[in-house]
C-alpha atoms as a PDB file:
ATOM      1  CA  UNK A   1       0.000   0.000   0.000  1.00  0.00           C
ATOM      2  CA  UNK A   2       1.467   3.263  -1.301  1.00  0.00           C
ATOM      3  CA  UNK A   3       2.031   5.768   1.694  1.00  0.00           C
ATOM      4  CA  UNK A   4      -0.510   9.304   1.896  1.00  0.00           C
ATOM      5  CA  UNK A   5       1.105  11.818  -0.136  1.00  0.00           C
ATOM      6  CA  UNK A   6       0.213  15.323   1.359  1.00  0.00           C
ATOM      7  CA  UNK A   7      -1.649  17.374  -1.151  1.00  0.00           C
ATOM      8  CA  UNK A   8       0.526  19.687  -3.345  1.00  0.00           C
ATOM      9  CA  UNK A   9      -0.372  23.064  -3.208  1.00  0.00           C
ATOM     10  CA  UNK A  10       2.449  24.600  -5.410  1.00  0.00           C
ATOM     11  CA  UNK A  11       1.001  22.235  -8.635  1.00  0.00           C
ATOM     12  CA  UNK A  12      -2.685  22.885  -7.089  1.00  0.00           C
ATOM     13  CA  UNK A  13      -1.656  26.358  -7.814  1.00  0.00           C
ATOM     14  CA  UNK A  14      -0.454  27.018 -10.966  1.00  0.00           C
ATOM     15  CA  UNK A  15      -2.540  24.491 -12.479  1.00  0.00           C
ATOM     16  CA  UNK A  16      -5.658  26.662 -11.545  1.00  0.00           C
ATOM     17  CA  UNK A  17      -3.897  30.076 -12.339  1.00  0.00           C
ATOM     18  CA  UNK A  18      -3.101  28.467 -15.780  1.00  0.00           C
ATOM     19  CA  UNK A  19      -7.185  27.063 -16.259  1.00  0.00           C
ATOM     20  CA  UNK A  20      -8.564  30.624 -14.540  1.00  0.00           C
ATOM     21  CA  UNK A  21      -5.946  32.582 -17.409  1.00  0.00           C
ATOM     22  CA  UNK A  22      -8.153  30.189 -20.186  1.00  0.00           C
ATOM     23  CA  UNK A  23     -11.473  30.578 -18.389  1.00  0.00           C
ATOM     24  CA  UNK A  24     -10.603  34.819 -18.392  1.00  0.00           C
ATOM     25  CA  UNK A  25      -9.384  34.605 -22.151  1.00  0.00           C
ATOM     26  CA  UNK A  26     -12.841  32.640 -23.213  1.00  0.00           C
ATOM     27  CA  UNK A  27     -15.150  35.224 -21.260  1.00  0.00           C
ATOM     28  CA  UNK A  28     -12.800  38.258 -22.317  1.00  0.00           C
ATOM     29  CA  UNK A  29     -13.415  37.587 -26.058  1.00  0.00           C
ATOM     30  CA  UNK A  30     -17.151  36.557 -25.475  1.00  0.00           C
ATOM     31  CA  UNK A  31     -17.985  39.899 -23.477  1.00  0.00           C
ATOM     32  CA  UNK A  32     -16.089  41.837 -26.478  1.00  0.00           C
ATOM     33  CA  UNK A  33     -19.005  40.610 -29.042  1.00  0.00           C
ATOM     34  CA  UNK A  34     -22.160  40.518 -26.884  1.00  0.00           C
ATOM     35  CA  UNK A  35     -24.822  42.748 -27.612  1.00  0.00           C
ATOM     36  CA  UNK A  36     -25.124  45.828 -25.123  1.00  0.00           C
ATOM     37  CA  UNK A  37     -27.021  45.130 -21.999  1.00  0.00           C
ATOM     38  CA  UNK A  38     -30.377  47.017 -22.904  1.00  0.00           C
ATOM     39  CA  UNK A  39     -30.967  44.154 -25.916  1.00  0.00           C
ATOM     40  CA  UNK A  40     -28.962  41.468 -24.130  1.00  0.00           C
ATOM     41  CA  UNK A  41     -31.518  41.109 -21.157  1.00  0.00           C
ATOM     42  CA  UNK A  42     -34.416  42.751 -22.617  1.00  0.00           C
ATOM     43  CA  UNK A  43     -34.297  39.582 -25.415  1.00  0.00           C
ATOM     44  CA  UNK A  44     -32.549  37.257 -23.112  1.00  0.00           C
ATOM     45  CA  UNK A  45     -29.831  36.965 -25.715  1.00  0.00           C
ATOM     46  CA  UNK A  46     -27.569  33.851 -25.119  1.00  0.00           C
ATOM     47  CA  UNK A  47     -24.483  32.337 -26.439  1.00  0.00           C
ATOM     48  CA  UNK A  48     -23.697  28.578 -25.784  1.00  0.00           C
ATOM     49  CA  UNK A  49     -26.912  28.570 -23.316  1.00  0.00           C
ATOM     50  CA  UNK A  50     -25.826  31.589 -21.276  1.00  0.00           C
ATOM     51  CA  UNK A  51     -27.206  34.798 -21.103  1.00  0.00           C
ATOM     52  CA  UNK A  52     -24.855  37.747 -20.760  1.00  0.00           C
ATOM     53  CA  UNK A  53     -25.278  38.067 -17.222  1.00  0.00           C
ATOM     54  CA  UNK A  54     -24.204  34.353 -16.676  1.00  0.00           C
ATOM     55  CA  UNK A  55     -20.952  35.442 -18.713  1.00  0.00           C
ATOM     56  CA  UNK A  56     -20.174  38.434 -16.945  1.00  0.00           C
ATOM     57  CA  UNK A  57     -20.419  36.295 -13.808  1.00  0.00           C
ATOM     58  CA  UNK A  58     -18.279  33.963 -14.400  1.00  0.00           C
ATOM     59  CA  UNK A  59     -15.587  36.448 -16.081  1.00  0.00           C
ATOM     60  CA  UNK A  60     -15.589  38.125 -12.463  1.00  0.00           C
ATOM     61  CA  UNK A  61     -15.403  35.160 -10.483  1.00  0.00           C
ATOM     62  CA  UNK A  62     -12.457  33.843 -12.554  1.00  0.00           C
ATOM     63  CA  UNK A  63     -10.483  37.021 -12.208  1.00  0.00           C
ATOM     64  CA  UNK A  64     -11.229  36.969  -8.055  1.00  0.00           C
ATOM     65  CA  UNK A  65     -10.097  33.331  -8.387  1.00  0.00           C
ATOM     66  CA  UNK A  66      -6.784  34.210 -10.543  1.00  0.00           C
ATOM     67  CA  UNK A  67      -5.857  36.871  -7.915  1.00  0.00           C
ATOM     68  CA  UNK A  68      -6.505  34.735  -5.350  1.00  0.00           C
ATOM     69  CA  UNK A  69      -4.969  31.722  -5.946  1.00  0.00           C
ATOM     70  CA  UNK A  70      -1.984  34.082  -7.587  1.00  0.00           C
ATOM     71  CA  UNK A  71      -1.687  34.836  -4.119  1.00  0.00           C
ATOM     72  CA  UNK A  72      -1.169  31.511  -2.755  1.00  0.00           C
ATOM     73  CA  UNK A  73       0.992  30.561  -5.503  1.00  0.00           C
ATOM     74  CA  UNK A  74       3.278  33.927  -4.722  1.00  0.00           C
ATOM     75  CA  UNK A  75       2.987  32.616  -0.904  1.00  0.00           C
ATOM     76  CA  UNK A  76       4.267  29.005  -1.438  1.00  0.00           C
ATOM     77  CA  UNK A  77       7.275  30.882  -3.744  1.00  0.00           C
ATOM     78  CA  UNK A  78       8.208  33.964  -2.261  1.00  0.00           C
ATOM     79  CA  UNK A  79      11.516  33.040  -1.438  1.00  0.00           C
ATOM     80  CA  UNK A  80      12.075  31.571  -5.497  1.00  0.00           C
ATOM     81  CA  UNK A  81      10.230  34.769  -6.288  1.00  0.00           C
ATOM     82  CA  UNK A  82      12.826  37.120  -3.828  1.00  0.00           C
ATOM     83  CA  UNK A  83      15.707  36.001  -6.020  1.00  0.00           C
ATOM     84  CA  UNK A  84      14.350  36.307  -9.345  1.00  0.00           C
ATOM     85  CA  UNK A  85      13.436  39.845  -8.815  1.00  0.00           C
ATOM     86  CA  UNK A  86      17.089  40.518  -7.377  1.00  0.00           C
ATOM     87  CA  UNK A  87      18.433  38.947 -10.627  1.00  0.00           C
ATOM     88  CA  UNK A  88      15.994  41.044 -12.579  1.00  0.00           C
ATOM     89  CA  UNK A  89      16.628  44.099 -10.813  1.00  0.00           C
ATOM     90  CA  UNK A  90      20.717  43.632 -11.431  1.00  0.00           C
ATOM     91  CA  UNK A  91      19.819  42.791 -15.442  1.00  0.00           C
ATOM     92  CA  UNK A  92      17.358  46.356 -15.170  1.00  0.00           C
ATOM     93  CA  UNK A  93      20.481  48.555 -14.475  1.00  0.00           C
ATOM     94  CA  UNK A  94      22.448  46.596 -17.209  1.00  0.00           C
ATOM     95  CA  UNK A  95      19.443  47.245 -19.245  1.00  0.00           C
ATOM     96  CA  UNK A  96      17.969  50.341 -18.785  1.00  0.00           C
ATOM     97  CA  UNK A  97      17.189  51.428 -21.928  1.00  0.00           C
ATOM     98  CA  UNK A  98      14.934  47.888 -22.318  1.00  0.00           C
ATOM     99  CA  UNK A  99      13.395  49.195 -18.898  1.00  0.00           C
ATOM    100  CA  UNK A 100      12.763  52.670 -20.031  1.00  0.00           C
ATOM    101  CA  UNK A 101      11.126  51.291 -22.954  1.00  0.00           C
ATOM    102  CA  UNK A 102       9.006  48.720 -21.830  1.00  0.00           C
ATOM    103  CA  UNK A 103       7.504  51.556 -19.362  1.00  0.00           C
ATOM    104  CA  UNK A 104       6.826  53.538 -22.101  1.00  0.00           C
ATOM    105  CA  UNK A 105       5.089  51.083 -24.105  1.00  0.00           C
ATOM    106  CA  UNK A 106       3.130  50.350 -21.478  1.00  0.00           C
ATOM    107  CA  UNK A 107       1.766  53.934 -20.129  1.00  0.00           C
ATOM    108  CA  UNK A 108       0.994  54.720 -24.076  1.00  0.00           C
ATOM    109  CA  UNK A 109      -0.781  51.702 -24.448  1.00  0.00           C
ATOM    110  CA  UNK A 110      -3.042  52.781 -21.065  1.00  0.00           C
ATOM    111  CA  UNK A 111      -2.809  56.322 -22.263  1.00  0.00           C
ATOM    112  CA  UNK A 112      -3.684  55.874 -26.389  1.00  0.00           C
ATOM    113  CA  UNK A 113      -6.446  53.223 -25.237  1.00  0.00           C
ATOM    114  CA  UNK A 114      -8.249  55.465 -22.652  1.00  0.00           C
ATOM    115  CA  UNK A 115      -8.538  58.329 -25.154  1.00  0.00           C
ATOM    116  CA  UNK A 116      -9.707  56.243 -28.143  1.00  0.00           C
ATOM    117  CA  UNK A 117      -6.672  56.534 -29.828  1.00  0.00           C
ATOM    118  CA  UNK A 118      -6.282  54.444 -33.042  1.00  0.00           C
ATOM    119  CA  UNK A 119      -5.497  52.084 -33.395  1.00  0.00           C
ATOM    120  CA  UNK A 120      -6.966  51.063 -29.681  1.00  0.00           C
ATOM    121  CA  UNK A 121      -9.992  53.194 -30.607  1.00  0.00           C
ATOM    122  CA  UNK A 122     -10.337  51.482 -33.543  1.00  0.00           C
ATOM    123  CA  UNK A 123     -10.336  48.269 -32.165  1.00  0.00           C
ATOM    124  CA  UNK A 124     -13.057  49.060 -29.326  1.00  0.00           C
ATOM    125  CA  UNK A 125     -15.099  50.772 -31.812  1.00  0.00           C
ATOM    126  CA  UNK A 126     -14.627  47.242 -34.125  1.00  0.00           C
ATOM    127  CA  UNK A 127     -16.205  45.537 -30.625  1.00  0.00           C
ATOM    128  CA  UNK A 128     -18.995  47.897 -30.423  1.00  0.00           C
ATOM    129  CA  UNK A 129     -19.996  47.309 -34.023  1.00  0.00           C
ATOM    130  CA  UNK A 130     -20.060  43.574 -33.626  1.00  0.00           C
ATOM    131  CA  UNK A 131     -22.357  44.141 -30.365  1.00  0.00           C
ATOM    132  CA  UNK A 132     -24.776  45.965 -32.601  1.00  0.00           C
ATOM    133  CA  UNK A 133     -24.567  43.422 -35.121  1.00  0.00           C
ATOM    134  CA  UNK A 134     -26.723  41.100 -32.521  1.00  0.00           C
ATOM    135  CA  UNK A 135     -29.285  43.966 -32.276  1.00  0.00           C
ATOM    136  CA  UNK A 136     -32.133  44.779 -34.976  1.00  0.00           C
ATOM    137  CA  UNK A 137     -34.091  47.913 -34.373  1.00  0.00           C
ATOM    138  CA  UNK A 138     -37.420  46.746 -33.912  1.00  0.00           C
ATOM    139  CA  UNK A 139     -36.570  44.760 -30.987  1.00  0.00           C
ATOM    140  CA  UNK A 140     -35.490  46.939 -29.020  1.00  0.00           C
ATOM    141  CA  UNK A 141     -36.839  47.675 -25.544  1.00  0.00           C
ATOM    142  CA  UNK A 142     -39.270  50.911 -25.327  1.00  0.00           C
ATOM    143  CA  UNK A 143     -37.105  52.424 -23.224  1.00  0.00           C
ATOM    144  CA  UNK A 144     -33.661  51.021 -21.912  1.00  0.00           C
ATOM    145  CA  UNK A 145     -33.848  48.329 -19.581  1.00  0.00           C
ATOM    146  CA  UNK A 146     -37.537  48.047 -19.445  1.00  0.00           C
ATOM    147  CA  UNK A 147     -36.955  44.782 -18.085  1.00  0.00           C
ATOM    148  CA  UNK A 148     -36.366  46.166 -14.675  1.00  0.00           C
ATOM    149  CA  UNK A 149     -40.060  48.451 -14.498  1.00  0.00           C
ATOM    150  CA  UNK A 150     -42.752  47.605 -13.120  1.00  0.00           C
ATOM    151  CA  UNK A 151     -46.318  46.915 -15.351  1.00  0.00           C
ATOM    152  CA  UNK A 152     -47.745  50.023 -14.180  1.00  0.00           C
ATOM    153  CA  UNK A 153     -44.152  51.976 -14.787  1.00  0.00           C
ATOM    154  CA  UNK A 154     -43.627  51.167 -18.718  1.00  0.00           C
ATOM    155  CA  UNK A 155     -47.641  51.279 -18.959  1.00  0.00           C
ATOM    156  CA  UNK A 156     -46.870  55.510 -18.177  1.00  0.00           C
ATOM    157  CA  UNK A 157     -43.827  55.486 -20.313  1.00  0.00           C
ATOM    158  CA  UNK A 158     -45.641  53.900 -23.384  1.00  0.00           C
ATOM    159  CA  UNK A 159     -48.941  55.728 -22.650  1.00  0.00           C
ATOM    160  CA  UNK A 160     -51.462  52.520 -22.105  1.00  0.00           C
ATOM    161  CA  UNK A 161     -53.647  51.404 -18.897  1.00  0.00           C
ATOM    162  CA  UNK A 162     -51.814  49.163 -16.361  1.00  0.00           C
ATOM    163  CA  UNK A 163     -54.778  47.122 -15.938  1.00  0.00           C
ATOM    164  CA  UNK A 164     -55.101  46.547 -19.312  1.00  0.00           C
ATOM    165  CA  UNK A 165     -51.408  45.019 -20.061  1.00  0.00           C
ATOM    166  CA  UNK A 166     -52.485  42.884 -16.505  1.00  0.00           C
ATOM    167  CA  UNK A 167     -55.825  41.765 -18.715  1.00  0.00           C
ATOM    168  CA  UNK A 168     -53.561  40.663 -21.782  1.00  0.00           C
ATOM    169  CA  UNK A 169     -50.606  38.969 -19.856  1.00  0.00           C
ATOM    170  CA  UNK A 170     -53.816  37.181 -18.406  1.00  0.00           C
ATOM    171  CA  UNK A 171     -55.586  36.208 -21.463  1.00  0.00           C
ATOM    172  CA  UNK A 172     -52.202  34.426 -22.743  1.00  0.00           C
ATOM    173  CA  UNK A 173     -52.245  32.541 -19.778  1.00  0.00           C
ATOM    174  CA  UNK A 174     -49.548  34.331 -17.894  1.00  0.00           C
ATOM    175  CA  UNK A 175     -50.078  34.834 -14.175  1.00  0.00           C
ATOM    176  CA  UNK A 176     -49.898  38.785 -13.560  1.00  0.00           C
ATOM    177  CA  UNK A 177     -52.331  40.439 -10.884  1.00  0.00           C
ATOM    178  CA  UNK A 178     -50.499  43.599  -9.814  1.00  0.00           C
ATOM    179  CA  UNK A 179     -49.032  46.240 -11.696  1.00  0.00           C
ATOM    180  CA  UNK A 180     -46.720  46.995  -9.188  1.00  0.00           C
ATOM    181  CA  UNK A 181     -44.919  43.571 -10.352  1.00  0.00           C
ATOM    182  CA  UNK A 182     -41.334  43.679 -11.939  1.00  0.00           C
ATOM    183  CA  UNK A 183     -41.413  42.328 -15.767  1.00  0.00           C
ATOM    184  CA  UNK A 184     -38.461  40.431 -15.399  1.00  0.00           C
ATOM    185  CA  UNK A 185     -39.823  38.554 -12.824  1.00  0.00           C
ATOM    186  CA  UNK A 186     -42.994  37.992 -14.536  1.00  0.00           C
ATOM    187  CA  UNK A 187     -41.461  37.059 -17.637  1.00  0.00           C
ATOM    188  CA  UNK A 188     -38.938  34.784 -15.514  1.00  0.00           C
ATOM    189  CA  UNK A 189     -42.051  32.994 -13.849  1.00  0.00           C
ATOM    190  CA  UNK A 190     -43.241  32.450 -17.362  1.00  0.00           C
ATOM    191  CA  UNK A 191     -40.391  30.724 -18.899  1.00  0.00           C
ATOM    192  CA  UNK A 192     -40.148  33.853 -21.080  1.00  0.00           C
ATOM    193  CA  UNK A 193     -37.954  36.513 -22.489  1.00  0.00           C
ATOM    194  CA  UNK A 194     -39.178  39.991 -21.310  1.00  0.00           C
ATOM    195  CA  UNK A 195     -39.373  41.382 -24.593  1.00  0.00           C
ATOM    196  CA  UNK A 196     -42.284  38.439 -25.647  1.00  0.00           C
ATOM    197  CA  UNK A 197     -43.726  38.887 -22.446  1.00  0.00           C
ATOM    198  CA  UNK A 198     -44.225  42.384 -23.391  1.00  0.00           C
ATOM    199  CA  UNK A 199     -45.404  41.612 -26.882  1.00  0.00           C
ATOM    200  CA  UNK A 200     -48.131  39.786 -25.565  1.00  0.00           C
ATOM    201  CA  UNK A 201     -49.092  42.498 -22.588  1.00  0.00           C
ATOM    202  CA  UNK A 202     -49.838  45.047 -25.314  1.00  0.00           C
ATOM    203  CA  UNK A 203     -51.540  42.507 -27.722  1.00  0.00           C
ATOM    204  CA  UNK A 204     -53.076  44.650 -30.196  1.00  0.00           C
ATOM    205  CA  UNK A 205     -52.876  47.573 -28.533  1.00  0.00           C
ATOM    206  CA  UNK A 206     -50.234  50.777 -30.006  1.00  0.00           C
ATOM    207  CA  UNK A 207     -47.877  51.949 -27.801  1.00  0.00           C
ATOM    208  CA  UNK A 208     -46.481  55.585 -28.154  1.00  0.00           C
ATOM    209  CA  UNK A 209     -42.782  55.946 -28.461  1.00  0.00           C
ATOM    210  CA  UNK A 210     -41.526  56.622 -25.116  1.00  0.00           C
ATOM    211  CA  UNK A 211     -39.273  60.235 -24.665  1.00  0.00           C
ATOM    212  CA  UNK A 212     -36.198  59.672 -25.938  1.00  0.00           C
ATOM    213  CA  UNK A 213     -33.234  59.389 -22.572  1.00  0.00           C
ATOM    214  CA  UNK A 214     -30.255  57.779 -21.785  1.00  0.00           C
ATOM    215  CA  UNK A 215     -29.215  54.382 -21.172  1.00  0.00           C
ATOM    216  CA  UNK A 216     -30.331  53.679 -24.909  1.00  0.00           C
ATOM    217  CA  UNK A 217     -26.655  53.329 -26.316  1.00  0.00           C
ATOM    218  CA  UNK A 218     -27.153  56.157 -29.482  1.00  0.00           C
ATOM    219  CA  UNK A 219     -23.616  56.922 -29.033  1.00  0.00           C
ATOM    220  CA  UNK A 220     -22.610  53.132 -30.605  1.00  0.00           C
ATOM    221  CA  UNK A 221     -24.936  53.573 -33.358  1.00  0.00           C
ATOM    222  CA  UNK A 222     -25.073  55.274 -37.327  1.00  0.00           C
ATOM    223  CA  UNK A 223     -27.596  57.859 -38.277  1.00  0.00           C
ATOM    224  CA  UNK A 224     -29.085  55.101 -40.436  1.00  0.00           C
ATOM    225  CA  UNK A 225     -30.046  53.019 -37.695  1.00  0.00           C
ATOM    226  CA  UNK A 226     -31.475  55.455 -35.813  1.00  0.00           C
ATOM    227  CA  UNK A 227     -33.926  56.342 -38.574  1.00  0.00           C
ATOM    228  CA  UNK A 228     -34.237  52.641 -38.652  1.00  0.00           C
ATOM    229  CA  UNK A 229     -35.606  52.305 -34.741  1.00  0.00           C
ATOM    230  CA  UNK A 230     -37.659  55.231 -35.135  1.00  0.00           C
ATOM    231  CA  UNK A 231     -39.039  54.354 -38.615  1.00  0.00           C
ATOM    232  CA  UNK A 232     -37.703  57.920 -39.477  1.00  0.00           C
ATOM    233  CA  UNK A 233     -36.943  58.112 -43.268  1.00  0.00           C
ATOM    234  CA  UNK A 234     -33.214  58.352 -43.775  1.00  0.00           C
ATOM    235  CA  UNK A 235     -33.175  61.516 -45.855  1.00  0.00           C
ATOM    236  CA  UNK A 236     -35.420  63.234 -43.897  1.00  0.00           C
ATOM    237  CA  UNK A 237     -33.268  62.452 -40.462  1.00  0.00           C
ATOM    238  CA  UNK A 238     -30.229  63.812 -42.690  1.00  0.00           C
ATOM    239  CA  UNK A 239     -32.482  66.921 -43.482  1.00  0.00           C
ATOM    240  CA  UNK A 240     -33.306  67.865 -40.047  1.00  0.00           C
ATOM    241  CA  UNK A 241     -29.513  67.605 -39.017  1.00  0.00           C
ATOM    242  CA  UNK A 242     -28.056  69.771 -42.055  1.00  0.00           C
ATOM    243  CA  UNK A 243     -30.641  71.839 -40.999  1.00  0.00           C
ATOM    244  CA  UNK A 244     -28.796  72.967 -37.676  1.00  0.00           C
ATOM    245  CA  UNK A 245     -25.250  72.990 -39.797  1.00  0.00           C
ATOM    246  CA  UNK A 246     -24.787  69.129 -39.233  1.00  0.00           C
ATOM    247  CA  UNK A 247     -23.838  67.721 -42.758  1.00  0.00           C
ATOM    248  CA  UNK A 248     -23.603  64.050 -42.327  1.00  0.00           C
ATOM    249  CA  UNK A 249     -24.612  60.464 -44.003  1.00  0.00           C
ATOM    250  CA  UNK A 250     -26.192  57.703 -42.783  1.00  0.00           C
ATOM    251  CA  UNK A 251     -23.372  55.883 -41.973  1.00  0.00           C
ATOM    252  CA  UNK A 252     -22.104  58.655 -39.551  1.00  0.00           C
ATOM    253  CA  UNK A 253     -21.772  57.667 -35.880  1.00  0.00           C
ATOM    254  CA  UNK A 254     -23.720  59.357 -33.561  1.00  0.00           C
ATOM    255  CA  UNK A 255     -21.478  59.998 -30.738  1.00  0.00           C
ATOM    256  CA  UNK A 256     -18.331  60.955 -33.565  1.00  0.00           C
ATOM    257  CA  UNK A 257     -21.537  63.604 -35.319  1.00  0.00           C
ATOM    258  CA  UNK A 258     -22.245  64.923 -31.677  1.00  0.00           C
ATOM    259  CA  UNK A 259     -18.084  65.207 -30.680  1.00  0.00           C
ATOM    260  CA  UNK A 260     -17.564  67.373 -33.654  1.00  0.00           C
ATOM    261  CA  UNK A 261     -20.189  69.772 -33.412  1.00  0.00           C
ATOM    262  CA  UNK A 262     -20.583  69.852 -29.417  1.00  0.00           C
ATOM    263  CA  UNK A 263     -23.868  68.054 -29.045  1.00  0.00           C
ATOM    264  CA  UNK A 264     -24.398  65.537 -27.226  1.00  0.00           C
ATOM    265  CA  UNK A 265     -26.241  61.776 -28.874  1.00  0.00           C
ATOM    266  CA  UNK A 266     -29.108  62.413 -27.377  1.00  0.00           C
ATOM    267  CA  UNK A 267     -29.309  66.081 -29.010  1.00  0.00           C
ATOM    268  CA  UNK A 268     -28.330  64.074 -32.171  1.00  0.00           C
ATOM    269  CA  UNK A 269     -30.529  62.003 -32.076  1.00  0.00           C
ATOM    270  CA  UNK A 270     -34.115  64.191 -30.912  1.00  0.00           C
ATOM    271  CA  UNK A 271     -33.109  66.057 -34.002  1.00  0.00           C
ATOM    272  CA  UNK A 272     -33.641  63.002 -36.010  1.00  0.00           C
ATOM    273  CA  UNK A 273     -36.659  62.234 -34.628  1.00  0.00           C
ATOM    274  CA  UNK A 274     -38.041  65.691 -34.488  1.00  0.00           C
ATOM    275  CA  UNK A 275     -38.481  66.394 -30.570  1.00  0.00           C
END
């Protein structure tokens, strides 16, 4: 009979730190293509049976495990670690243009990617196109995150009787008897995405467009597709911006149209509308 070995912590590890740097890799690139949040949840969007939420999860539990178990690793080799950084540091001074460098690529890369600068802009603008690719403008929310109002709530942002979305949710056989109810959680208790659960609450009745506000991500999206949402015609939403001395195309981007002319997307994109 082979003796007990004592369980390995220094393999335990950096087997895991290797696994949670695979698990953060997986998420990372997922998260960089998901649809924004207001479509994500409002359609319960999913990719390989998890919702975006599930994803994000897991992405932040990973990178608490990483650090943690980085820790342990770092604890179980401090001593290993102690003379690897002296030899490093005695290589630095023999190297200090190297040093100087690698700083400097480093605080450029932090400094080009916080202020959008291409190529770094490019590339996060590249991640917020494919996040819009997921979304088509009819199914969007009424107003952003509409998931998290209550009946009575989006009935007053959409102009139509609480008690009447109640009557419809019940007539489709979906149990709903207060308005004051979340429609997440209604949806949720009807094995249902909130944006069908709200297609059948207003059955056939005609919502208005609820006030344009934020939280509706305009600033990711092209003066095409916001004609598109608002079934505005796409010359006429170019008309009303030239206008006020905005001379665009429908393939501008909202947020670059409002930088350059000291608007905000929301100004943008009421002038589209015509609010």
């Amino acid at each position: 009979m082979k003796p007990h070995r004592p369980f390995a912590w220094r393999p335990f590890s950096t087997i895991t730190i290797v696994l949670s740097f695979l698990v953060l890799s997986v998420t990372g690139i997922v998260l960089y293509v998901t649809p924004p949040g207001r479509f994500a949840n409002w359609s319960e969007w999913r990719f390989i049976g998890l919702t975006k939420d599930q994803w994000q999860s897991i992405h932040t539990i990973f990178a608490f495990t990483f650090i943690v178990i980085a820790a342990i690793h770092l604890y179980f080799n401090w001593r290993a670690l102690i003379a690897y950084l002296r030899t490093r540091a005695q290589d630095s001074l023999k190297n200090g243009r190297e040093m100087g460098m690698a700083l400097t690529v480093v605080l450029a890369l932090a400094i080009l990617t916080g202020y959008r600068i291409a190529p770094f802009g490019t590339i996060m603008d590249f991640g917020e196109t494919l996040k819009n690719s997921w979304v088509e403008a009819k199914s969007e929310p009424p107003v952003p995150h509409a998931e998290l109002l209550s009946v009575a709530q989006l009935a007053q942002r959409v102009q139509l009787e609480p008690q009447r979305l109640i009557e419809n949710l019940t007539a489709s056989g979906i149990r709903a008897s207060d308005t004051a109810e979340v429609f997440a959680d209604i949806a949720q208790r009807a094995g249902l995405s909130p944006q069908e659960t709200y297609q059948k609450a207003i059955g056939a009745e005609r919502p208005k467009r609820a006030p344009i506000a934020e939280g509706g991500g305009f600033g990711r999206k092209t003066i095409g597709q916001i004609c598109e949402q608002y079934d505005v015609k796409v010359d006429e939403g170019v008309k009303r911006l030239a206008a006020i001395g905005i001379a665009t195309t429908e393939n501008g981007n909202i947020r670059e149209v409002a930088l350059a002319h000291g608007k905000t997307p929301i100004d943008i994109v009421k002038t589209i509308v015509g609010e």
